[in-house]
N, C-alpha and C. Protein backbone atom coordinates (compact mmCIF):
# COMPACT_ATOMS: atom_id res chain seq x y z
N UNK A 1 139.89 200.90 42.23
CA UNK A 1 140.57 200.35 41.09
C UNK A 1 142.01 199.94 41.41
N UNK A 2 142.69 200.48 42.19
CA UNK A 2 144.03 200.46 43.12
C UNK A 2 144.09 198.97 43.43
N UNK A 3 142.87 198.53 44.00
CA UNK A 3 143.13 197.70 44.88
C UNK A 3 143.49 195.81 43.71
N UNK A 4 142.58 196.08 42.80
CA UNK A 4 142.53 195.21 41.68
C UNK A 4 143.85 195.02 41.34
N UNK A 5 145.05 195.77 41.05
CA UNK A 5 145.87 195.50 40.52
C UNK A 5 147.14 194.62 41.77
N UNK A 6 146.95 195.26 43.28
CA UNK A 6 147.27 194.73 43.99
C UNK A 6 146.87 192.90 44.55
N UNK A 7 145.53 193.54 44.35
CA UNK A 7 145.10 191.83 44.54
C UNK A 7 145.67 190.58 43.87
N UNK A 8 145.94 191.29 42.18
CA UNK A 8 146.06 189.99 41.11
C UNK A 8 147.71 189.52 41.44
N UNK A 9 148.63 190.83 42.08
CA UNK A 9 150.15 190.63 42.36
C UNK A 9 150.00 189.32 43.41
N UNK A 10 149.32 189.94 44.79
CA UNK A 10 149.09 188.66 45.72
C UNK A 10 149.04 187.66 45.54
N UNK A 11 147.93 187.41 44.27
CA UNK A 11 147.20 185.79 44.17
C UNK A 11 148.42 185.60 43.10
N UNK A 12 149.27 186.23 42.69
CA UNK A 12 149.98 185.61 41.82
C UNK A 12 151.25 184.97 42.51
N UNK A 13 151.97 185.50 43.92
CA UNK A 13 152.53 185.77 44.07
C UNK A 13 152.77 184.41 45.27
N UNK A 14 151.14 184.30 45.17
CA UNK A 14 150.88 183.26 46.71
C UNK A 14 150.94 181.79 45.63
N UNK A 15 150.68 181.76 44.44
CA UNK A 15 151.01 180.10 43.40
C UNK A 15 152.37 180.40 43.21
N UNK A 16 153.08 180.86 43.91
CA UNK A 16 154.28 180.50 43.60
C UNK A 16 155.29 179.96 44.74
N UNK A 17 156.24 178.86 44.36
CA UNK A 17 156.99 177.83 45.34
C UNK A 17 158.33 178.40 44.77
N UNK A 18 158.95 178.09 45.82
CA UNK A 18 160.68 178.39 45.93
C UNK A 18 161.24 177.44 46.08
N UNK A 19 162.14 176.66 45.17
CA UNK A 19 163.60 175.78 45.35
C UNK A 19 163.41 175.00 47.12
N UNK A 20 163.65 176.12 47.39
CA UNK A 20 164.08 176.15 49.23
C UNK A 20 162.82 175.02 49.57
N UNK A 21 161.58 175.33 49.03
CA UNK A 21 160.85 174.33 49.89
C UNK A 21 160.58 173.03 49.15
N UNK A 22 161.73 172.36 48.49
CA UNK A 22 161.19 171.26 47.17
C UNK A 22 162.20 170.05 48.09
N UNK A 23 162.89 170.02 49.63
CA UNK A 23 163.65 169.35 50.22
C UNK A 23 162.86 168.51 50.61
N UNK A 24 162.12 169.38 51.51
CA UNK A 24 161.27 168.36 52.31
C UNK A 24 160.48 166.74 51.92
N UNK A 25 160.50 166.00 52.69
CA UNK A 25 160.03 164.48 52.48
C UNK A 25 161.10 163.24 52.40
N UNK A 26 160.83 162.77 51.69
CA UNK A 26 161.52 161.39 51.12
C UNK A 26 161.85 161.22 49.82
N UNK A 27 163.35 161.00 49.88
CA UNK A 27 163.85 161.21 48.14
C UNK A 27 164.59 159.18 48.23
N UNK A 28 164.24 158.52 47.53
CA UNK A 28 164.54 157.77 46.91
C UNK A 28 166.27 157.42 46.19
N UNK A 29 167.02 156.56 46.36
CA UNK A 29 168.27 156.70 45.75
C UNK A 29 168.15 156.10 44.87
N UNK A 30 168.64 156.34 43.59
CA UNK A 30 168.65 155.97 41.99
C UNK A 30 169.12 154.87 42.32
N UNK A 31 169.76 154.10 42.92
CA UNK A 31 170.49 152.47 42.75
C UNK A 31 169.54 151.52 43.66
N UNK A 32 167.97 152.25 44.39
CA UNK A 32 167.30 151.17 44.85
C UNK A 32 167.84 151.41 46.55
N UNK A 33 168.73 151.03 46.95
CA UNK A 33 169.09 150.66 48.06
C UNK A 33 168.70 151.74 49.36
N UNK A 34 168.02 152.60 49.29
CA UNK A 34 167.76 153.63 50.58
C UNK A 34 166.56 154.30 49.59
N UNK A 35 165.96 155.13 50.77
CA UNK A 35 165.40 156.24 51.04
C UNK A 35 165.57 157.45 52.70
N UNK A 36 165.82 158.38 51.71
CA UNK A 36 166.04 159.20 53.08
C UNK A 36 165.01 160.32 53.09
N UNK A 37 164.74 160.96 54.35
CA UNK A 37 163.57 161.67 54.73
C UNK A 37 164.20 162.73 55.15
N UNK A 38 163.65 163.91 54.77
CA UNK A 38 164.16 165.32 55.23
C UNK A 38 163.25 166.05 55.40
N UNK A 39 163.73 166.40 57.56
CA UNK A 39 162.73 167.37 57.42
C UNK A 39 163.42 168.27 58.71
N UNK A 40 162.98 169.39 58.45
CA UNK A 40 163.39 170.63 59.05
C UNK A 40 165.45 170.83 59.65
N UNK A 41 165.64 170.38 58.57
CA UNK A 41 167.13 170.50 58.79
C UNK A 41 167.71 168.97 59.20
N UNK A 42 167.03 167.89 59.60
CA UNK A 42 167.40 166.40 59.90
C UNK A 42 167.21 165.72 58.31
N UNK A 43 167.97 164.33 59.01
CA UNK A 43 167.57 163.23 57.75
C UNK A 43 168.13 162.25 58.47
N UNK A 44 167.08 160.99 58.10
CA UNK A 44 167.75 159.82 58.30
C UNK A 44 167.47 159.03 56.85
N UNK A 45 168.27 158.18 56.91
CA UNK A 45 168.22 156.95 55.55
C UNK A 45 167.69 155.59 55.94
N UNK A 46 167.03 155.05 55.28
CA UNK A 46 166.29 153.46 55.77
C UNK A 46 166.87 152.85 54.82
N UNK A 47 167.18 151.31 55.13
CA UNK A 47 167.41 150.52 53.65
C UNK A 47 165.87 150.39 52.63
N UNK A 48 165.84 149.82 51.56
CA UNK A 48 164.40 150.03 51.26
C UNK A 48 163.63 148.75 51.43
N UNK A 49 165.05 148.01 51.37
CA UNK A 49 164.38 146.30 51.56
C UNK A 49 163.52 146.02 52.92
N UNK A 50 164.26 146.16 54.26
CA UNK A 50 163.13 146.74 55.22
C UNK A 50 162.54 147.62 55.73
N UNK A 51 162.95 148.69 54.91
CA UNK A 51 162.30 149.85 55.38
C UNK A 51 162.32 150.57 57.10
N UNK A 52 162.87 149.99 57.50
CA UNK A 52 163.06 150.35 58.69
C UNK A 52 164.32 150.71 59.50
N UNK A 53 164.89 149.89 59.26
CA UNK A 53 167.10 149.45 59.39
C UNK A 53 167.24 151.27 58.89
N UNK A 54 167.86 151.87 59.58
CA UNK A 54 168.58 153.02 59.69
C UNK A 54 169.89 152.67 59.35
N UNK A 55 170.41 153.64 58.48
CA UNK A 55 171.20 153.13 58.07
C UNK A 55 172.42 154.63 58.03
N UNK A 56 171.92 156.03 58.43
CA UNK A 56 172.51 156.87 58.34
C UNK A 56 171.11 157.56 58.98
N UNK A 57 172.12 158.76 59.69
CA UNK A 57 171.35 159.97 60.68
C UNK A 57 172.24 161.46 60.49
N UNK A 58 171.79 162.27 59.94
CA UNK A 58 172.55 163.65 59.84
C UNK A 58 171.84 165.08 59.87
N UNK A 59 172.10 165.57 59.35
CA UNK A 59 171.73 167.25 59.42
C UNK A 59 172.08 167.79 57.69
N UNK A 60 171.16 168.60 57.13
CA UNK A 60 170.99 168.75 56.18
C UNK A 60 171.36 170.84 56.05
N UNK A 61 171.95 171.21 55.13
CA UNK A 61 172.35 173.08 55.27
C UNK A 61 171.94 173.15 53.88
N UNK A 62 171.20 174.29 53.52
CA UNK A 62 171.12 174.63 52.19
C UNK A 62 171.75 175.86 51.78
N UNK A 63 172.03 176.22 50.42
CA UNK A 63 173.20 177.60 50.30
C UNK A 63 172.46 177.26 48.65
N UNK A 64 172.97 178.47 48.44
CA UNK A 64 172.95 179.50 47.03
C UNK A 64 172.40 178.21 45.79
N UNK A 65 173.52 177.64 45.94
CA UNK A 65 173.62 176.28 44.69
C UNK A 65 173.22 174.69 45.16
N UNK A 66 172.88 174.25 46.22
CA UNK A 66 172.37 173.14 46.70
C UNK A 66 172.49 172.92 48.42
N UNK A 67 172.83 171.93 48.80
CA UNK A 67 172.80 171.68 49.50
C UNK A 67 174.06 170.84 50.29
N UNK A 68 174.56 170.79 51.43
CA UNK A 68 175.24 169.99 52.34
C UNK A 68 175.05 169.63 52.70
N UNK A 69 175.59 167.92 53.46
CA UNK A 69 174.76 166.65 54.01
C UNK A 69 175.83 166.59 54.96
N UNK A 70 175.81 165.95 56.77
CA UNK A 70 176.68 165.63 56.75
C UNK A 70 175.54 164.45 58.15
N UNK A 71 176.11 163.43 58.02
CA UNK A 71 176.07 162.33 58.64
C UNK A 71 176.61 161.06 59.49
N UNK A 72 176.38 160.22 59.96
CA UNK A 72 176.69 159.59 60.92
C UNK A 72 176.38 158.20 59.81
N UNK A 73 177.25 157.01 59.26
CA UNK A 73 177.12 155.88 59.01
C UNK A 73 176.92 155.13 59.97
N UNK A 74 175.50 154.24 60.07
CA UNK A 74 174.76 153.68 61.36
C UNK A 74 175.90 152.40 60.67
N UNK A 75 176.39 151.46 59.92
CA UNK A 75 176.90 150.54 59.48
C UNK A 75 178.55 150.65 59.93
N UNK A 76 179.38 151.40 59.33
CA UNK A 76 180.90 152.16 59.39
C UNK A 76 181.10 152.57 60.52
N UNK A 77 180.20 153.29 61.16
CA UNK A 77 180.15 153.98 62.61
C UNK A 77 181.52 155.09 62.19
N UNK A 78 181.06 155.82 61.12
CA UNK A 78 181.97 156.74 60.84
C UNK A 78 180.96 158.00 60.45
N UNK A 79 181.56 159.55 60.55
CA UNK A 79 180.84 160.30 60.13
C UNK A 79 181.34 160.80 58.76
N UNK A 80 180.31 161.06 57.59
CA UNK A 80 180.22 161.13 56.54
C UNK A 80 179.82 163.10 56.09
N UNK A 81 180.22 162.97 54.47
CA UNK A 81 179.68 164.48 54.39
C UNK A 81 179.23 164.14 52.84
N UNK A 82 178.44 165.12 52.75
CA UNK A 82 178.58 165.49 50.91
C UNK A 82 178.06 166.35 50.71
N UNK A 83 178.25 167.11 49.03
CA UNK A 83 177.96 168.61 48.65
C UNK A 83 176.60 168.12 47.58
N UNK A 84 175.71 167.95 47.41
CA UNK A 84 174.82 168.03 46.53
C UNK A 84 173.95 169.44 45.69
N UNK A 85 173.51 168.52 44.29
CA UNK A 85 172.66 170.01 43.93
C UNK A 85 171.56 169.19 43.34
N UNK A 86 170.30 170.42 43.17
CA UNK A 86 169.38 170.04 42.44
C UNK A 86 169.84 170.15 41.04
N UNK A 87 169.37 168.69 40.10
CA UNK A 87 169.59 169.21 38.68
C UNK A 87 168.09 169.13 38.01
N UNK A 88 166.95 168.69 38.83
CA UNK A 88 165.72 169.17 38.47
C UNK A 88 165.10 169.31 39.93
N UNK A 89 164.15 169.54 40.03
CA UNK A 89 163.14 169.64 41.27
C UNK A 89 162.88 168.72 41.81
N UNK A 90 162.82 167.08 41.25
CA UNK A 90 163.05 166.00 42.08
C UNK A 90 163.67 165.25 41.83
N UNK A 91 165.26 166.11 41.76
CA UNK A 91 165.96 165.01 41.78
C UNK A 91 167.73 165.55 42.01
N UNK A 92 168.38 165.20 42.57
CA UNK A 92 169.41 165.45 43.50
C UNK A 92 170.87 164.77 42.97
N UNK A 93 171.78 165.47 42.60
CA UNK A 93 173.06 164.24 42.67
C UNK A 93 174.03 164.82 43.88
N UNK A 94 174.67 163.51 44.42
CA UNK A 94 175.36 164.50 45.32
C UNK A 94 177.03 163.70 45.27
N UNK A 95 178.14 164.36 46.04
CA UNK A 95 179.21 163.87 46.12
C UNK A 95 179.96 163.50 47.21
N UNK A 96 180.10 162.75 47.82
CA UNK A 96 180.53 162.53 49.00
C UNK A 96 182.04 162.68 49.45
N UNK A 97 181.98 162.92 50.64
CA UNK A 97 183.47 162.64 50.70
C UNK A 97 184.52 161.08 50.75
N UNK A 98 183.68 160.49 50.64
CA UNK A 98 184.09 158.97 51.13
C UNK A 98 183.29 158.52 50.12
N UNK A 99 183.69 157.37 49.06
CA UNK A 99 183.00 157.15 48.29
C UNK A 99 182.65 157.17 47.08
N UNK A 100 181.50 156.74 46.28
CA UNK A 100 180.83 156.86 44.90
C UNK A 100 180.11 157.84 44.56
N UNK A 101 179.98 158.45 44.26
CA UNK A 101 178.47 159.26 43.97
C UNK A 101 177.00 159.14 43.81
N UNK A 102 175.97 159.80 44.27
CA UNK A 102 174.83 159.37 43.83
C UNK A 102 173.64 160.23 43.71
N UNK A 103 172.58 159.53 43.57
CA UNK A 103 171.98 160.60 43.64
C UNK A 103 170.27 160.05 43.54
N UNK A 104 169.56 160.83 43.96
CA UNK A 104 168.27 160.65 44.32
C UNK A 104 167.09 160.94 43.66
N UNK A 105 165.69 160.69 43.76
CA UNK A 105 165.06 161.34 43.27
C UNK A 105 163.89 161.15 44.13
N UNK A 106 163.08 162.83 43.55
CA UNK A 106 161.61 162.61 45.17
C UNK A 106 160.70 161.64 45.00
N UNK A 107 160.32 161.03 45.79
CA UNK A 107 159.46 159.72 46.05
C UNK A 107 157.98 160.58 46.17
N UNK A 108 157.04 160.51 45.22
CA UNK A 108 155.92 161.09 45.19
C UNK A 108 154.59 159.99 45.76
C-alpha cells in the first residue's frame, strides 16, 4: 500500500516542467526582423527575411529572475549585452545595453 502513494508523487512529479527548461529553441522578435536560437548556453540571431544572414552570436546565463545575453553584433562588429525576463512562458522582454528594447516570443 506504501508503494501506491509513492508512485502517484513520481508520476506527478515527472508532468511537471521548470521555467529553466522553457529557453531552449527559437524565439521570434516582436518587430519581425530576427529570430534567435538557444541552445545549451549559445545563441545566434538570423535576419528573418533570409533566414540565414547571422546577424549576432553570444552566450546566454540564467539566474533567479531571467536571464543575461551577451553578444557579438555580426553588423557593428561590436559586443553587446542585455538583462531579460520571462513575462509569460513564451515570451521574453529584454534590455540592452546599447539601444531600444525588445522582446520576443517562442516560435512554436
Amino acid at each position: 500500500m506504501r508503494a501506491l502513494p509513492i508512485l502517484a508523487l513520481l508520476l506527478i512529479a515527472g508532468c511537471q516542467s521548470t521555467s529553466r527548461d522553457t529557453l531552449e529553441g527559437s524565439w521570434a522578435s516582436d518587430d519581425g526582423v530576427f529570430v534567435a536560437t538557444f541552445d545549451n548556453g549559445a545563441f545566434n540571431s538570423r535576419l528573418t527575411g533570409t533566414g540565414e544572414t547571422v546577424v549576432a552570436d553570444g552566450r546566454y546565463q540564467r539566474d533567479a529572475t531571467g536571464l543575461a545575453l551577451s553578444w557579438t553584433s555580426i553588423v557593428a562588429n561590436e559586443r553587446r549585452a542585455a538583462a531579460c525576463q520571462f513575462v509569460a512562458s513564451n515570451k521574453l522582454t529584454c534590455t540592452p545595453s546599447v539601444g531600444q528594447p525588445f522582446s520576443m516570443t517562442r516560435v512554436v
